[in-house]
Structure formats: structure tokens, C-alpha cells
N, C-alpha and C. Protein backbone atom coordinates (compact mmCIF):
# COMPACT_ATOMS: atom_id res chain seq x y z
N UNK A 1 -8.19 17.39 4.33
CA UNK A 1 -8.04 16.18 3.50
C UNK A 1 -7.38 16.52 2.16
N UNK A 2 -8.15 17.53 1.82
CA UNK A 2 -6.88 17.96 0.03
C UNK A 2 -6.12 18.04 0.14
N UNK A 3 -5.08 18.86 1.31
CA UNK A 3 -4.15 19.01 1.68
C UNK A 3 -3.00 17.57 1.68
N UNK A 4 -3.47 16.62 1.84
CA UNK A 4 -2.66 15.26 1.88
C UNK A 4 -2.91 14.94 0.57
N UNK A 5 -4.04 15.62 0.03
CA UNK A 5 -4.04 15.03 -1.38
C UNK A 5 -2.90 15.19 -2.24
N UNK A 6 -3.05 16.54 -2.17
CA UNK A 6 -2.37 17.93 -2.65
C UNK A 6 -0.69 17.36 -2.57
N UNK A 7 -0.16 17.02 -1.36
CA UNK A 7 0.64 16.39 -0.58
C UNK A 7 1.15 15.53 -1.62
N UNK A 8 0.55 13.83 -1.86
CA UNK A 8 0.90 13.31 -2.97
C UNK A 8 0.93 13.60 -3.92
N UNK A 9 0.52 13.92 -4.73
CA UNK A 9 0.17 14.53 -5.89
C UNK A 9 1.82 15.21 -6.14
N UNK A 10 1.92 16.32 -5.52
CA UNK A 10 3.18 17.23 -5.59
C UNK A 10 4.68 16.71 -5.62
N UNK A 11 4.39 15.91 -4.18
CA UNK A 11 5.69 15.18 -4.33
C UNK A 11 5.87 14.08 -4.94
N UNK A 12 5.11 13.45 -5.64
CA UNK A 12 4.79 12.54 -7.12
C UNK A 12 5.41 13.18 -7.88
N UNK A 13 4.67 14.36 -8.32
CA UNK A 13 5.12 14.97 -9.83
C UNK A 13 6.70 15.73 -9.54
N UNK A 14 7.36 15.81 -8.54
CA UNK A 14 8.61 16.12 -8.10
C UNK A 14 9.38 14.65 -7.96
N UNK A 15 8.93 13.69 -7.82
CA UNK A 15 10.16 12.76 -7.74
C UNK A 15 9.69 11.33 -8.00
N UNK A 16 8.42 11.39 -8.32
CA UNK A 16 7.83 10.15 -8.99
C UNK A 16 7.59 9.06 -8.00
N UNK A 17 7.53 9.61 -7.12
CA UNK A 17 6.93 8.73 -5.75
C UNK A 17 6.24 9.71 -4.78
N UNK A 18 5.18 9.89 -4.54
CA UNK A 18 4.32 10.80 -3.65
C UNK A 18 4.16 10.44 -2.15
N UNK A 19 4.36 11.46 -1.37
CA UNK A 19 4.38 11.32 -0.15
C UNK A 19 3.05 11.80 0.85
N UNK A 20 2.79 11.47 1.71
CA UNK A 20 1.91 12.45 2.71
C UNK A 20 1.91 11.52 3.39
N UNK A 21 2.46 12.72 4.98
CA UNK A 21 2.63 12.04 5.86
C UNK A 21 1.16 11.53 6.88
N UNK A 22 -0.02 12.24 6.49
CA UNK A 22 -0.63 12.24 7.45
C UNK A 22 -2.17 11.92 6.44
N UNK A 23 -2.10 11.37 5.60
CA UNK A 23 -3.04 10.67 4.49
C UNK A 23 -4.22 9.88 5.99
N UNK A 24 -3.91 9.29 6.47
CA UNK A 24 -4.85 8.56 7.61
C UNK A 24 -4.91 9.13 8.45
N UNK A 25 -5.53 9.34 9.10
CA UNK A 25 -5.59 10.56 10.43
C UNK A 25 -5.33 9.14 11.72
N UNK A 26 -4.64 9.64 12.91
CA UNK A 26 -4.15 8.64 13.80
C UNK A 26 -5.27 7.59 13.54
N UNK A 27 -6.74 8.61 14.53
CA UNK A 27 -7.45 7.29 14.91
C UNK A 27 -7.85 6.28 14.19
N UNK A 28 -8.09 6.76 12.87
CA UNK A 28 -8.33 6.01 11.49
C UNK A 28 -7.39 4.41 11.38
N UNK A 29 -6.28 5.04 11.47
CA UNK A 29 -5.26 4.26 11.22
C UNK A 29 -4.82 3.22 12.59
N UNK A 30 -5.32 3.71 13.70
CA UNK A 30 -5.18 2.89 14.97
C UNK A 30 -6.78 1.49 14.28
N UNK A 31 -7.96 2.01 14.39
CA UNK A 31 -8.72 1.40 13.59
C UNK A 31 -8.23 0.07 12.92
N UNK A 32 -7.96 0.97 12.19
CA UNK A 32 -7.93 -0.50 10.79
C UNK A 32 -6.59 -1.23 11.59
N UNK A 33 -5.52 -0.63 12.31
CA UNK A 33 -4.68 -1.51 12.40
C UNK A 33 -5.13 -2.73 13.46
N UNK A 34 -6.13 -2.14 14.38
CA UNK A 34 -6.88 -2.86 15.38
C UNK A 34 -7.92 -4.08 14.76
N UNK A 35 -8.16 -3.73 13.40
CA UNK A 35 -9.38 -4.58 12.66
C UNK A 35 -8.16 -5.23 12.26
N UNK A 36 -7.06 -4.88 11.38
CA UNK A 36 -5.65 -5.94 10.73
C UNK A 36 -5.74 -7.10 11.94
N UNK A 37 -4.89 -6.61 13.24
CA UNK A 37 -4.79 -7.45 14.19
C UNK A 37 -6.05 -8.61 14.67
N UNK A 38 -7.33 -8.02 14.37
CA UNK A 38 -8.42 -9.18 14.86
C UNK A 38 -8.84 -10.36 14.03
N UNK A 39 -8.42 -9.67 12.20
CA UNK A 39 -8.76 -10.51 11.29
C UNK A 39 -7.49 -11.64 11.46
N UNK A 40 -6.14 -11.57 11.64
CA UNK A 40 -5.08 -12.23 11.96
C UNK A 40 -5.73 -13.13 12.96
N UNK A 41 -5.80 -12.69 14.66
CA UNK A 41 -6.25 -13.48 15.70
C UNK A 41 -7.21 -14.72 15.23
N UNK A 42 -8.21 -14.43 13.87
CA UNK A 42 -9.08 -15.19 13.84
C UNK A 42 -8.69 -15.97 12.50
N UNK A 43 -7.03 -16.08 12.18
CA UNK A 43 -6.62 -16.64 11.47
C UNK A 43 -7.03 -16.87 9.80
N UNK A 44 -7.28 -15.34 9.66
CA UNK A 44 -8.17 -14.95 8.52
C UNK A 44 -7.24 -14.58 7.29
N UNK A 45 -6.00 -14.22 7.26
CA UNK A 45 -4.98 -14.02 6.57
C UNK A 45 -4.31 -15.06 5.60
N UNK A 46 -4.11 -14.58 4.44
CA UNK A 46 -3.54 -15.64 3.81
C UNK A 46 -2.37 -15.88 3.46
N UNK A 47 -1.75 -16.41 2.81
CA UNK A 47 -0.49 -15.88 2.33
C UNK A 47 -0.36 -15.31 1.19
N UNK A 48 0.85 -14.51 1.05
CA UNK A 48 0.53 -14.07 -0.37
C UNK A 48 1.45 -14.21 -1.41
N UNK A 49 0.24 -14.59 -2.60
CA UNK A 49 1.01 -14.85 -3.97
C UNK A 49 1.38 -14.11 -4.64
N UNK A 50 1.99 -14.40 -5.72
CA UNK A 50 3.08 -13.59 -6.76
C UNK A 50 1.95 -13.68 -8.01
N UNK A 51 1.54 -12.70 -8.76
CA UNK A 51 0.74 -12.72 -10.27
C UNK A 51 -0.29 -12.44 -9.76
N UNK A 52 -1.79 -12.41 -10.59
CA UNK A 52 -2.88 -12.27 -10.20
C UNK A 52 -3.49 -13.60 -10.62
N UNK A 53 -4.99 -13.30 -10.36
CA UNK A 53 -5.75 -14.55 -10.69
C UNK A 53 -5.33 -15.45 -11.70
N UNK A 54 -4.99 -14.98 -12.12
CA UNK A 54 -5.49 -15.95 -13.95
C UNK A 54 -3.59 -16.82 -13.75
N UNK A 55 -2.82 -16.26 -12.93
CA UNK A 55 -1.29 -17.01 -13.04
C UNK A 55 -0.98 -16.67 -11.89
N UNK A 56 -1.13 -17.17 -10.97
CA UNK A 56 -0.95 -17.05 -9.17
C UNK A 56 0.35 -18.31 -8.72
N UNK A 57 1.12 -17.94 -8.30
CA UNK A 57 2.17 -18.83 -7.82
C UNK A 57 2.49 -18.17 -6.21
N UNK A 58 2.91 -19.20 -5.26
CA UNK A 58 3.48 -18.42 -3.66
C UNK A 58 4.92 -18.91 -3.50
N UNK A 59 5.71 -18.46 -3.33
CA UNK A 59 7.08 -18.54 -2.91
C UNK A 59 7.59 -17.57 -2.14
N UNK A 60 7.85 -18.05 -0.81
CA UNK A 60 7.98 -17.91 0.57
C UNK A 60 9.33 -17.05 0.07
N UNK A 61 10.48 -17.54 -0.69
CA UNK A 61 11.71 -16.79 -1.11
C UNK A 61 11.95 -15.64 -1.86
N UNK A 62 10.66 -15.07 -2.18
CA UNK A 62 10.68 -13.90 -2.69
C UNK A 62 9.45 -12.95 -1.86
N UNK A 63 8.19 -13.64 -1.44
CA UNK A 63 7.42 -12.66 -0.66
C UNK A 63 7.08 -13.13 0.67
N UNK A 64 7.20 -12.67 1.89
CA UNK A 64 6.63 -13.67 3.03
C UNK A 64 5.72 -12.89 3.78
N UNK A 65 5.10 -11.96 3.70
CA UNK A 65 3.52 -11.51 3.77
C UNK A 65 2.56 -12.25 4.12
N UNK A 66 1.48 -11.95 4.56
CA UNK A 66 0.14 -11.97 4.55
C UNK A 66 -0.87 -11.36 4.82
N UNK A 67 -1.80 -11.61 3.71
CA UNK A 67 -3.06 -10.30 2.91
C UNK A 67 -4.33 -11.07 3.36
N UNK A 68 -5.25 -9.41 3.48
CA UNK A 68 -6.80 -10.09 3.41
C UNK A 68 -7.14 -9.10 3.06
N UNK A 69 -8.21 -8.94 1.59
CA UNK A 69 -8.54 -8.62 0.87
C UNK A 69 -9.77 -7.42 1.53
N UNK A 70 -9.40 -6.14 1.33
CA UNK A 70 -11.00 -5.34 1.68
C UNK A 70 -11.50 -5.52 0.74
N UNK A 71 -13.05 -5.77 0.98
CA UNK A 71 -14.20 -5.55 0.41
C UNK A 71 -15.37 -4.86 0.80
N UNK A 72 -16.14 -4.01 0.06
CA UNK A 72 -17.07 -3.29 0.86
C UNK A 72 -18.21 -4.38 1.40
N UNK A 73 -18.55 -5.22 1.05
CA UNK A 73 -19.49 -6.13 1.55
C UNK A 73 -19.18 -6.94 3.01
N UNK A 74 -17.83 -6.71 3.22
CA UNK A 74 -17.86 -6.52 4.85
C UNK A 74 -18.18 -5.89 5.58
N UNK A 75 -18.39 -4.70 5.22
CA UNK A 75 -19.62 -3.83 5.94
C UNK A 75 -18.75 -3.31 7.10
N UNK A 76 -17.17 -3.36 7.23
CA UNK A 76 -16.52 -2.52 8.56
C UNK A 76 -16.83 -1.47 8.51
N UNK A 77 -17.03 -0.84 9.43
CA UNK A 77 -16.71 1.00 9.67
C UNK A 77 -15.35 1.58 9.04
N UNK A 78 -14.43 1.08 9.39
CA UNK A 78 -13.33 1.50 9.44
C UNK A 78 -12.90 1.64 7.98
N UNK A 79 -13.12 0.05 7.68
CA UNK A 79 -12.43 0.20 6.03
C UNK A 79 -13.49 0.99 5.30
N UNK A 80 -14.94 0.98 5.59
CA UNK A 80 -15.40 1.77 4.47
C UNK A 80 -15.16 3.22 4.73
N UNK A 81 -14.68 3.75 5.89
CA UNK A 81 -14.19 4.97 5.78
C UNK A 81 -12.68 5.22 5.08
N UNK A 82 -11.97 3.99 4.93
CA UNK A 82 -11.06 4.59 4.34
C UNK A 82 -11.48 4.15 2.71
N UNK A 83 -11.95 3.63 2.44
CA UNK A 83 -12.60 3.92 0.85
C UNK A 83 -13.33 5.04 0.44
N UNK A 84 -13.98 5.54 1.34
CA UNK A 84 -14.58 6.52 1.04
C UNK A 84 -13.41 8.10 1.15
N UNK A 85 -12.28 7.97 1.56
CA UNK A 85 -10.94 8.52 1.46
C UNK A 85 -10.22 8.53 -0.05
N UNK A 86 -9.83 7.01 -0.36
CA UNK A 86 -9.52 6.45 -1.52
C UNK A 86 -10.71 7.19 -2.84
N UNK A 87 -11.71 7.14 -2.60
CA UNK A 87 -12.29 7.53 -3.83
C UNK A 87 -12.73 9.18 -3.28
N UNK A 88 -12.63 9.72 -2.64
CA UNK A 88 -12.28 11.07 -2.75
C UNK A 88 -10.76 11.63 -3.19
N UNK A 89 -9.39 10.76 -3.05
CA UNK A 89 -8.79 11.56 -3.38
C UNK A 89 -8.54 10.55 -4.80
N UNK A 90 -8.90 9.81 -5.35
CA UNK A 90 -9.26 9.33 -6.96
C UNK A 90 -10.23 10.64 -7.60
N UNK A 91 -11.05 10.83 -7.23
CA UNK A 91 -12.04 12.26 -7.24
C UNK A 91 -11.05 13.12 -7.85
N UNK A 92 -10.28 13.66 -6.64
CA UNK A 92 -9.48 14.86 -6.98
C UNK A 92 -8.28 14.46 -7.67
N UNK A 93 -7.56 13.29 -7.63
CA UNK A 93 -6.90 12.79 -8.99
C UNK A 93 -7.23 13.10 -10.46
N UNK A 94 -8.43 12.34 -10.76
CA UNK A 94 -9.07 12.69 -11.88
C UNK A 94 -9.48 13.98 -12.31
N UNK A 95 -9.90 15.09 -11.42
CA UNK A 95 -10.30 16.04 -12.07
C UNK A 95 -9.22 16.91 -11.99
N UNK A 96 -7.60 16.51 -10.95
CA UNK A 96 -6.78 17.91 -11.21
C UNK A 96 -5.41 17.36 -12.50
N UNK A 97 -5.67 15.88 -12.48
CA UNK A 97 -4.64 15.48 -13.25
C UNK A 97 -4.90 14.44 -14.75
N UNK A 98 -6.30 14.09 -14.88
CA UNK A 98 -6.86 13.31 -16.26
C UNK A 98 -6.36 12.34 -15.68
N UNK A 99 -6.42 11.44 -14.76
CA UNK A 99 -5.76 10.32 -14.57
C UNK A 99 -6.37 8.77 -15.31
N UNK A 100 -7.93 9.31 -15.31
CA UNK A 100 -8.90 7.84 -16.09
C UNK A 100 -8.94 6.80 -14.76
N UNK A 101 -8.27 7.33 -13.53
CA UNK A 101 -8.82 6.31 -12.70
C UNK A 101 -10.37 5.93 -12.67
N UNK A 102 -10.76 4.39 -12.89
CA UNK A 102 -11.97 3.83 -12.84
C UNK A 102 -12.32 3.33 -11.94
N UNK A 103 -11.41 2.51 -10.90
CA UNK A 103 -11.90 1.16 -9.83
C UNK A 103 -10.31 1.70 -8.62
N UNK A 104 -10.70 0.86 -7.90
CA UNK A 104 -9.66 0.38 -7.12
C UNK A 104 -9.40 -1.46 -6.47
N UNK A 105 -8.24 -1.19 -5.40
CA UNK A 105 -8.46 -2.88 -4.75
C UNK A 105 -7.09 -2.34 -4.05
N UNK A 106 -7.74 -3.28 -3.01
CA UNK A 106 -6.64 -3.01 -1.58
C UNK A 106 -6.90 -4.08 -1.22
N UNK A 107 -5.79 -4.29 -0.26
CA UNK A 107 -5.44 -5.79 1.04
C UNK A 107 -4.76 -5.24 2.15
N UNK A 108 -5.58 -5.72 3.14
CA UNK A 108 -3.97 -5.85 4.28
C UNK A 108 -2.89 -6.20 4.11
N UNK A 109 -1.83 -5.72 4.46
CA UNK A 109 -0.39 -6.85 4.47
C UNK A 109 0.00 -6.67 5.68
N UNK A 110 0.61 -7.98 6.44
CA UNK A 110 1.15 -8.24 7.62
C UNK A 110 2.50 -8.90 7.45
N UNK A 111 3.73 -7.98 7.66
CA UNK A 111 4.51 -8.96 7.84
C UNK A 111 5.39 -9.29 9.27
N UNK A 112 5.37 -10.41 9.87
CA UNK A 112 5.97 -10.79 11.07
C UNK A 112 7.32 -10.41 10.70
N UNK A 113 8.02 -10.84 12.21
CA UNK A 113 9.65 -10.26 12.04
C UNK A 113 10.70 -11.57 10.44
N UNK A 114 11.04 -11.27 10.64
CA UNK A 114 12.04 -11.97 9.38
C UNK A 114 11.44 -11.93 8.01
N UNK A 115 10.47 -10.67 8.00
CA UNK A 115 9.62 -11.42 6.15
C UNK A 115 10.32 -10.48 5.69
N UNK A 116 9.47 -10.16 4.56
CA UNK A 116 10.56 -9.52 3.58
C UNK A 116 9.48 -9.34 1.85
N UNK A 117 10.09 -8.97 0.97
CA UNK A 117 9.28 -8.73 -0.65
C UNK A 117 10.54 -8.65 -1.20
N UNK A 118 10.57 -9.57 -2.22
CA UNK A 118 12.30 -8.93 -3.02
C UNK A 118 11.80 -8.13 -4.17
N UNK A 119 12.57 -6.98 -4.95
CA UNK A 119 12.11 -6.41 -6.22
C UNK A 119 11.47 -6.98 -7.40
N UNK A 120 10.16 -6.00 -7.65
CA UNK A 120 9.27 -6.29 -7.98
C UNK A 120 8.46 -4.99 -8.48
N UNK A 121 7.74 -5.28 -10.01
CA UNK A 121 6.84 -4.14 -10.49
C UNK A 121 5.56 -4.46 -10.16
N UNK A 122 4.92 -3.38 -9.68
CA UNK A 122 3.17 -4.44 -9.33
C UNK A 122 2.58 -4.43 -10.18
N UNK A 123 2.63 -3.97 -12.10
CA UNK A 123 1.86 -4.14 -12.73
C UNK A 123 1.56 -5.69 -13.58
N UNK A 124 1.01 -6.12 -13.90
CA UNK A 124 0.93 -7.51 -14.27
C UNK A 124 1.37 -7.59 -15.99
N UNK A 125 1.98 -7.97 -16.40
CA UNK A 125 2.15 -8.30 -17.80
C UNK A 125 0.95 -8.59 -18.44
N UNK A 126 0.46 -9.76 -18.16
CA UNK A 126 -0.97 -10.05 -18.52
C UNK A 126 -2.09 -9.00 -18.40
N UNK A 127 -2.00 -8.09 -17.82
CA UNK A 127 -3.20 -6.79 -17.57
C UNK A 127 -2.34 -6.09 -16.76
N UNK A 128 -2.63 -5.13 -17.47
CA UNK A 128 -2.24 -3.15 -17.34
C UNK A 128 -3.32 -2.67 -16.71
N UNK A 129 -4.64 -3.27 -15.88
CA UNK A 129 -5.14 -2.40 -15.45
C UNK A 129 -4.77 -0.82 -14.37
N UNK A 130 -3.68 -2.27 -13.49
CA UNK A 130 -2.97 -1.38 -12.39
C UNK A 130 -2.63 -0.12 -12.42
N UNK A 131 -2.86 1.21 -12.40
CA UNK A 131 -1.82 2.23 -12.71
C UNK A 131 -1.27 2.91 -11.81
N UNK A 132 -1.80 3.11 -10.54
CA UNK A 132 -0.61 3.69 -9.53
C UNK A 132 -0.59 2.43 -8.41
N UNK A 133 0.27 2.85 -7.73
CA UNK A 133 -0.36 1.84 -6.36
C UNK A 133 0.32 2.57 -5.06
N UNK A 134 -0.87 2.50 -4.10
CA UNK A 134 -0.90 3.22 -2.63
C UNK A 134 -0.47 2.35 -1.37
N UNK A 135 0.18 2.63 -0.77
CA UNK A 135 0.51 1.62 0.32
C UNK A 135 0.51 2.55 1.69
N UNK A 136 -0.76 2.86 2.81
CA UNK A 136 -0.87 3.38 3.50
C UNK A 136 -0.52 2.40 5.40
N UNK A 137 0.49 3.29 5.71
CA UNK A 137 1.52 2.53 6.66
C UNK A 137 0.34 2.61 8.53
N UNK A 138 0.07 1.32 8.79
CA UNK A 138 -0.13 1.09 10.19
C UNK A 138 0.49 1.01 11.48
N UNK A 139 1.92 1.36 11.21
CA UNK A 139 2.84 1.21 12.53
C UNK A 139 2.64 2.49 13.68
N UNK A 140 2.37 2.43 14.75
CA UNK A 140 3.14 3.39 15.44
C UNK A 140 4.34 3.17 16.38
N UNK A 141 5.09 4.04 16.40
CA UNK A 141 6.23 4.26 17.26
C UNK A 141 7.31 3.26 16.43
N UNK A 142 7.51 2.99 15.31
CA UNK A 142 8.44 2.59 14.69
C UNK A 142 9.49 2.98 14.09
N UNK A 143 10.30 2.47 14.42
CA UNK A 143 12.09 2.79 14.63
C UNK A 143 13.39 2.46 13.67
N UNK A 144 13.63 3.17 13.04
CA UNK A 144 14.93 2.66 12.49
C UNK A 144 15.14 0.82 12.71
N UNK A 145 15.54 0.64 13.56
CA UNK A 145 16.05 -0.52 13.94
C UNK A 145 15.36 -1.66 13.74
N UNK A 146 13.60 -1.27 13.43
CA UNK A 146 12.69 -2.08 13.63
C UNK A 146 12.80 -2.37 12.08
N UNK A 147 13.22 -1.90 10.90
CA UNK A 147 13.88 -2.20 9.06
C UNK A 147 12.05 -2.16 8.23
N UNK A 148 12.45 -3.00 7.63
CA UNK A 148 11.24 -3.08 6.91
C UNK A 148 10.44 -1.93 5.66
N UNK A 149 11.53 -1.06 5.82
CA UNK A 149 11.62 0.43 5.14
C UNK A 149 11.08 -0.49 3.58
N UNK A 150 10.49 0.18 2.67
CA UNK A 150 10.05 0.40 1.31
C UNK A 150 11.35 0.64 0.86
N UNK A 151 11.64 0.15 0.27
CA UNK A 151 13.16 0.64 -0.73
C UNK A 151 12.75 0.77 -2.30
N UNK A 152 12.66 1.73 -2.81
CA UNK A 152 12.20 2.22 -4.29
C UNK A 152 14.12 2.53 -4.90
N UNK A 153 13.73 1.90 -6.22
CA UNK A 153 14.86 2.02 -7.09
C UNK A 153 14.83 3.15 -8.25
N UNK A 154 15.35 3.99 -8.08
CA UNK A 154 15.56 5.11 -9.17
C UNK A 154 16.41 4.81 -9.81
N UNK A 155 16.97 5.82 -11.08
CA UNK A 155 18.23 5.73 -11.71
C UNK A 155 18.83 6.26 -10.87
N UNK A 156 18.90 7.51 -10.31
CA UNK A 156 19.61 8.36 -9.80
C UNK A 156 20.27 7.93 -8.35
N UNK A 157 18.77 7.70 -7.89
CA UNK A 157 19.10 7.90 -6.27
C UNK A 157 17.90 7.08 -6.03
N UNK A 158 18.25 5.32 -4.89
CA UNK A 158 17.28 4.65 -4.57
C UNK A 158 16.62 5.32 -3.05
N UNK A 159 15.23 5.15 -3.17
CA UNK A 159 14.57 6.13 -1.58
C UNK A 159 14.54 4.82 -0.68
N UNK A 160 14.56 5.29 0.41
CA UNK A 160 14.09 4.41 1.44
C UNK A 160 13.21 5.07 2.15
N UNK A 161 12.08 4.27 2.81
CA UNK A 161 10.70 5.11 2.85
C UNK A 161 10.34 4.19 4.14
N UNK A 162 10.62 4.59 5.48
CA UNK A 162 10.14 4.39 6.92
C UNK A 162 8.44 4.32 7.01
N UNK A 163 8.19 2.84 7.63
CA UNK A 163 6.85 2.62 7.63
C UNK A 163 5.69 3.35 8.28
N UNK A 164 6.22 3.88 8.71
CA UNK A 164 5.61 5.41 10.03
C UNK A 164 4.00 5.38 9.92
N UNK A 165 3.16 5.11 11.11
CA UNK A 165 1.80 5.49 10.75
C UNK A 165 1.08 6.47 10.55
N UNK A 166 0.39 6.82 9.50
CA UNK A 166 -0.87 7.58 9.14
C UNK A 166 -0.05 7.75 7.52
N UNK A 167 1.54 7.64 7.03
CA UNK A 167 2.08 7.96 6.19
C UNK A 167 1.67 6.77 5.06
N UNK A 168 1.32 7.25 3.75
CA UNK A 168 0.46 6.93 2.53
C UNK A 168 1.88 7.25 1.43
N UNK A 169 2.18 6.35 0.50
CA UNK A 169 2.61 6.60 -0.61
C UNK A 169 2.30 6.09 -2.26
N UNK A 170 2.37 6.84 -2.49
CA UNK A 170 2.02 6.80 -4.23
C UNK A 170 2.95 6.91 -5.22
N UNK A 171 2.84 5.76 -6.64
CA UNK A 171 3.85 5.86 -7.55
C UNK A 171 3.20 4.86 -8.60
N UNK A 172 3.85 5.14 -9.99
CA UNK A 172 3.17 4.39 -11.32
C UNK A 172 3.22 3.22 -10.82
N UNK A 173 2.37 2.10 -11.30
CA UNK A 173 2.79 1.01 -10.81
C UNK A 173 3.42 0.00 -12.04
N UNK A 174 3.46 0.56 -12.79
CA UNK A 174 4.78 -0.06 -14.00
C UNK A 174 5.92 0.42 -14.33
N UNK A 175 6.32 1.61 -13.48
CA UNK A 175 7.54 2.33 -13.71
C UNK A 175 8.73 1.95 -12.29
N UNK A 176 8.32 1.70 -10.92
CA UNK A 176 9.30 1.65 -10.01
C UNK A 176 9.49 0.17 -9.45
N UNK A 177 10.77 0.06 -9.83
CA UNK A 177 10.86 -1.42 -8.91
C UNK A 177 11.39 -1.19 -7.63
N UNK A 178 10.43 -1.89 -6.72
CA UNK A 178 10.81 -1.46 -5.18
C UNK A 178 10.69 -2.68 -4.46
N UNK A 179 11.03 -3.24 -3.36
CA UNK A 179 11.04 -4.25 -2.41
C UNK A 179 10.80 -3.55 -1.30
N UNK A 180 10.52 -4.32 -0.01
CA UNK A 180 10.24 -4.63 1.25
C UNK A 180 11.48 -5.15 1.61
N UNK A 181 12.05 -4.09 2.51
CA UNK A 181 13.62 -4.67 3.27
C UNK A 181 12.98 -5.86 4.48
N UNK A 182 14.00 -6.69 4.62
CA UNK A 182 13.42 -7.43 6.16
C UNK A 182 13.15 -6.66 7.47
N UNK A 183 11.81 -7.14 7.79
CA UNK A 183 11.90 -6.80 8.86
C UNK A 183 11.61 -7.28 10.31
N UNK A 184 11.95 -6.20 11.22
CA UNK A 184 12.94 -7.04 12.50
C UNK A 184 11.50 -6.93 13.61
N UNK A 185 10.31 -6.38 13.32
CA UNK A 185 8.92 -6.35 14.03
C UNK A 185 7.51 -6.25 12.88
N UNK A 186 6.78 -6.67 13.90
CA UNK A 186 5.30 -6.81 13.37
C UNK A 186 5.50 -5.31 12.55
N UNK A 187 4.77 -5.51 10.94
CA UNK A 187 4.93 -4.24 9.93
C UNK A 187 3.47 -4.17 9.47
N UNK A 188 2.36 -3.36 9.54
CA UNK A 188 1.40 -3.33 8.93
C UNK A 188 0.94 -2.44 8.35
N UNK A 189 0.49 -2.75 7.17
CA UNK A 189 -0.43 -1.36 6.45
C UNK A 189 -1.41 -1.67 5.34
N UNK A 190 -2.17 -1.15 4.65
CA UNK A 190 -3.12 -1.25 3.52
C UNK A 190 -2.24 -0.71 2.19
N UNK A 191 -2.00 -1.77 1.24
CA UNK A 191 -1.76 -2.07 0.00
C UNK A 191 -2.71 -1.95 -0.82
N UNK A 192 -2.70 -1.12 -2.12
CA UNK A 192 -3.51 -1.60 -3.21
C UNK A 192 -3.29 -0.46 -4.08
N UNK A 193 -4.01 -0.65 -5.13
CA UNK A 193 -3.82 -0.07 -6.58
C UNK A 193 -5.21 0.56 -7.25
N UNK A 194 -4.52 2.16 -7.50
CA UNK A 194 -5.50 2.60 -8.94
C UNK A 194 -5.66 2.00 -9.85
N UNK A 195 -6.87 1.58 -10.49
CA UNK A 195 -7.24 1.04 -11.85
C UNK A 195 -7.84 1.67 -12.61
N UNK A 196 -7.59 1.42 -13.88
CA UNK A 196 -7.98 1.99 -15.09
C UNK A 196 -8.26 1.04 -16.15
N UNK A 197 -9.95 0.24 -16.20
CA UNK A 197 -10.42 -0.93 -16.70
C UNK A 197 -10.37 -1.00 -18.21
């Protein structure tokens, strides 16, 4: 498990977006993608808005997603094992890098074929709690062709980042503006953000 920690962390502090490919271990990630798919079936998904609470707007022309919020008081297996992931490697965040991470918050995101995210910072103007944000990928066997790639904007050189399952990425969440290319199949994974209250 440090090892994926270790993983982000490194290739963070090398290029300001952290990688690890194998942050979820398959079955983990078959899991939750199996719990994604049942909460959908039972039409549990919402759509998702632009801002947070306090200034929430939805427009289909910039995000076409849909989220359902983990909480530990759902009591899954699955997701509380991957929180209990999340705050082990917040754990080793904090003690190898001073990070002040305090909290977290994650959602599902589902997007069907044609959705899409246009560029966008996830930190909120109104509150800075946000400070990194993790987006751990549910696909398997996904393909070039199938799009939907993470596109992060550098000065230098913009990344494109294949949704591949068990693969986890990390980056400030007030420093990179990145979008969600369209994509051409079902795309799923767990979204959410380090906080620092």
C-alpha cells in the first residue's frame, strides 16, 4: 500500500500531478464499480452541479455527469474500505509531507457515452478548503477509442491521463485546470478532495 502511496506522492512532486497505477487493488475497484452500477440501477444518481452548497448551479453544457455522494453512514463494505485507504494514505501525506490534511469528501461520477466536463479548477472561490483532489478510475479493459481521458493543462506540456482501472490521480486543487474529454462509453470512478478546514 505505501508503495502507491509513495507512487503519488513522487510523481506529484515531479510533475505536479501524481500518479499510481494500482492505488485500488482490482477486486476493490471491481466492488465499488459493481456498488456505482447498483446505486445507478436504483436510480440513485444525481446530476451534477457546478459550485458547492452555498452557490450550486447545473448546466448540462459544461458538465454532464452524475454523482452520489459516499458517506460512511451507508455502512457499504466496499466504500468504507476505500476510506479507510484514503485516510491511510492522508496519514502518510501528513506525516511525510506537512500537508494539514484534516477531512475529506468523495462522489461517484458516471458518465454515459456523449458526456463530457469542460475546464475547470475544483477549488471554490468562496472556500479554499479543497486542497488536493483524487480521482480514482473504475474502468476495465478501456481503450483509446473509448476517449474520456482527463486532460490536465500545464504551461509546458498538457497530460492526457487514460481512465484505466485501479489507476488513482492526485494534484493541487487550485493550481490545474483540467476537463473530462467526451466520452464514447460508460466512464466510472470515485472523485473527491483533500481538505484542510
Amino acid at each position: 500500500m505505501e508503495n502507491s502511496f509513495e507512487d503519488l506522492i513522487s510523481t506529484y512532486i515531479e510533475n505536479r500531478v501524481g500518479i499510481s497505477e494500482h492505488f485500488l487493488s482490482n477486486e476493490l475497484a471491481m466492488n465499488l464499480k459493481q456498488n456505482l452500477l447498483n446505486l445507478n440501477d436504483k436510480n440513485l444518481l444525481k446530476n451534477a452541479g457546478i459550485g458547492n452548497s452555498e452557490k450550486i448551479s447545473y448546466d448540462g453544457a459544461i458538465r454532464s455527469d452524475s454523482i452520489y455522494w459516499l458517506d460512511k453512514k451507508n455502512n457499504n463494505i466496499f466504500e468504507n474500505q476505500f476510506f479507510l485507504q484514503i485516510e491511510a494514505f492522508i496519514l502518510y501525506l501528513n506525516q511525510s509531507c506537512y500537508a494539514g490534511i484534516t477531512g475529506y469528501e468523495f462522489h461517484y461520477s458516471l458518465y454515459e457515452k456523449g458526456d463530457f466536463y469542460l475546464k475547470h479548477l475544483d477549488q471554490f472561490k468562496n472556500n479554499p478548503s479543497r486542497k488536493y483532489s483524487m480521482i480514482s478510475y473504475l474502468n476495465t479493459n478501456w481503450q483509446e477509442s473509448d476517449g474520456g481521458e482527463l486532460l490536465i493543462h500545464q504551461l509546458n506540456n498538457n497530460q492526457k491521463i487514460c481512465p484505466t482501472q485501479g489507476k488513482t490521480i492526485f494534484f493541487k486543487s487550485d493550481e490545474l485546470v483540467h476537463e473530462v474529454l467526451v466520452t464514447q462509453n460508460t466512464r466510472m470512478s470515485i472523485t473527491g478532495w483533500l481538505k484542510s478546514d
